[in-house]
N, C-alpha and C. Protein backbone atom coordinates (compact mmCIF):
# COMPACT_ATOMS: atom_id res chain seq x y z
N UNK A 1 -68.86 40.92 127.14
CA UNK A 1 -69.82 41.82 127.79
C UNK A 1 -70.10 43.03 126.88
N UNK A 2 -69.13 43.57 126.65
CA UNK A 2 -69.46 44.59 125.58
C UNK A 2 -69.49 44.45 124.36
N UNK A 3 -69.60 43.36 123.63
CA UNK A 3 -70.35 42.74 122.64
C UNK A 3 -71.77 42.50 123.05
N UNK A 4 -71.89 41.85 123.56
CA UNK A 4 -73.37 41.97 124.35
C UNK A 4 -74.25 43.17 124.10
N UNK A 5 -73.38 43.72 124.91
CA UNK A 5 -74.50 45.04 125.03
C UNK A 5 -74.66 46.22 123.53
N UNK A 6 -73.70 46.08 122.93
CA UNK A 6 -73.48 46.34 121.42
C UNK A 6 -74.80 45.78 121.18
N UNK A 7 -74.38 44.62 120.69
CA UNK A 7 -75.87 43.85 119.93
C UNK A 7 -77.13 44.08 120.93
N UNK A 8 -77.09 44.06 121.78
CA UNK A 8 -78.56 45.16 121.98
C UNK A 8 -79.00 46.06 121.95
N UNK A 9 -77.86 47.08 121.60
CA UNK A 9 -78.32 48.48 121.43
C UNK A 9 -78.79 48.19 119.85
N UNK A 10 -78.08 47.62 119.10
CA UNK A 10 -78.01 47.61 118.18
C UNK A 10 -79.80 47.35 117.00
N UNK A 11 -80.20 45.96 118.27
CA UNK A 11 -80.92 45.46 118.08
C UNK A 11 -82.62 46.43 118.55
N UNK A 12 -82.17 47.20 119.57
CA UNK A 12 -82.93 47.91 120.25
C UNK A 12 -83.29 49.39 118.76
N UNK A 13 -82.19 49.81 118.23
CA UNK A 13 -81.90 50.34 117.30
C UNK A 13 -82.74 50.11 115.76
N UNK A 14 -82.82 48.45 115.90
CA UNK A 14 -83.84 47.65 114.42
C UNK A 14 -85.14 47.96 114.77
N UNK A 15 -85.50 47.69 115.84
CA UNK A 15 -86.58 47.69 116.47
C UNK A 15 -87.40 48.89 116.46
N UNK A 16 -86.55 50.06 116.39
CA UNK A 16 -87.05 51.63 116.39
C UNK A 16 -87.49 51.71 114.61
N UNK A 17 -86.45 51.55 113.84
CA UNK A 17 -86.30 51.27 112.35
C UNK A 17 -87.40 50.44 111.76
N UNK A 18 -87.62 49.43 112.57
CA UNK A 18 -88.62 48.51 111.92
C UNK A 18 -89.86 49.38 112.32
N UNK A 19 -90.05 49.71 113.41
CA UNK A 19 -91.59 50.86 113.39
C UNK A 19 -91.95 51.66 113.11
N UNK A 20 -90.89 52.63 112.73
CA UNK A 20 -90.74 53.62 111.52
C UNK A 20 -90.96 53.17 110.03
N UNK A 21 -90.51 51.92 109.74
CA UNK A 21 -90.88 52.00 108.42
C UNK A 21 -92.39 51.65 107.61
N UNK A 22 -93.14 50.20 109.03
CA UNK A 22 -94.09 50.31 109.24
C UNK A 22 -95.12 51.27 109.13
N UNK A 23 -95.20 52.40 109.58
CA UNK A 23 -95.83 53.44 109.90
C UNK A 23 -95.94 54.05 109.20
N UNK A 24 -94.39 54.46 108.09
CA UNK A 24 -94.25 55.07 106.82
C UNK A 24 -94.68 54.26 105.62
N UNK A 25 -94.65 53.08 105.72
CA UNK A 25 -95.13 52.20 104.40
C UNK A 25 -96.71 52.17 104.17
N UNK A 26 -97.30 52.30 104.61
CA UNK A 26 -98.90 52.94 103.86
C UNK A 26 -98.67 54.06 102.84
N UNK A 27 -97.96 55.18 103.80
CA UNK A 27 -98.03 56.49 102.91
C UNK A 27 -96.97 56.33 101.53
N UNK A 28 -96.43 55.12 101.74
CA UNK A 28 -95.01 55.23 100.23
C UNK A 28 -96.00 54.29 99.06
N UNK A 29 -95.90 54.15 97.82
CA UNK A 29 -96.46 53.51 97.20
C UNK A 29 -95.21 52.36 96.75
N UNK A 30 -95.74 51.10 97.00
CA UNK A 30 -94.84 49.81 96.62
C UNK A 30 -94.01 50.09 95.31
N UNK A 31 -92.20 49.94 95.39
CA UNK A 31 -91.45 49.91 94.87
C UNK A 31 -91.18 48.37 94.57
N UNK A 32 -91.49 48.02 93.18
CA UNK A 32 -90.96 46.24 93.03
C UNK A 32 -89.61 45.74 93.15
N UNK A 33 -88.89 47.18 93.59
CA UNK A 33 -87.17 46.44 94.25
C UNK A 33 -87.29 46.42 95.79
N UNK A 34 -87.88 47.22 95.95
CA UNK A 34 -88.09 47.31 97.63
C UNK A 34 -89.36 46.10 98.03
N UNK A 35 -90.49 45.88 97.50
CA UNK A 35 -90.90 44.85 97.47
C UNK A 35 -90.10 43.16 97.21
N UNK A 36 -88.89 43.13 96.51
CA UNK A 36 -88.71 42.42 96.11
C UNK A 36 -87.57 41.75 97.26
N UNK A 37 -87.17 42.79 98.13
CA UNK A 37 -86.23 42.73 99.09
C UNK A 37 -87.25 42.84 100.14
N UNK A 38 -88.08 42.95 100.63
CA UNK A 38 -88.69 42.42 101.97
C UNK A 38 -89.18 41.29 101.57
């Protein structure tokens, strides 16, 4: 159970991260290591 809910906070947590970086990646100009890793 509380593994469970771990990995959803957790996941709830990527989810915030992933739309933030979104949002910020227009304004950054492409890095070919950071490109190379997404």
């Amino acid at each position: 159970m509380l593994n469970y809910r771990s990995r959803k906070i957790s996941h709830r947590f990527y989810d915030e991260i992933v739309k933030v970086m979104l949002l910020l990646w227009p304004q950054k100009k492409p890095e070919p290591d950071t490109q190379c890793r997404v």
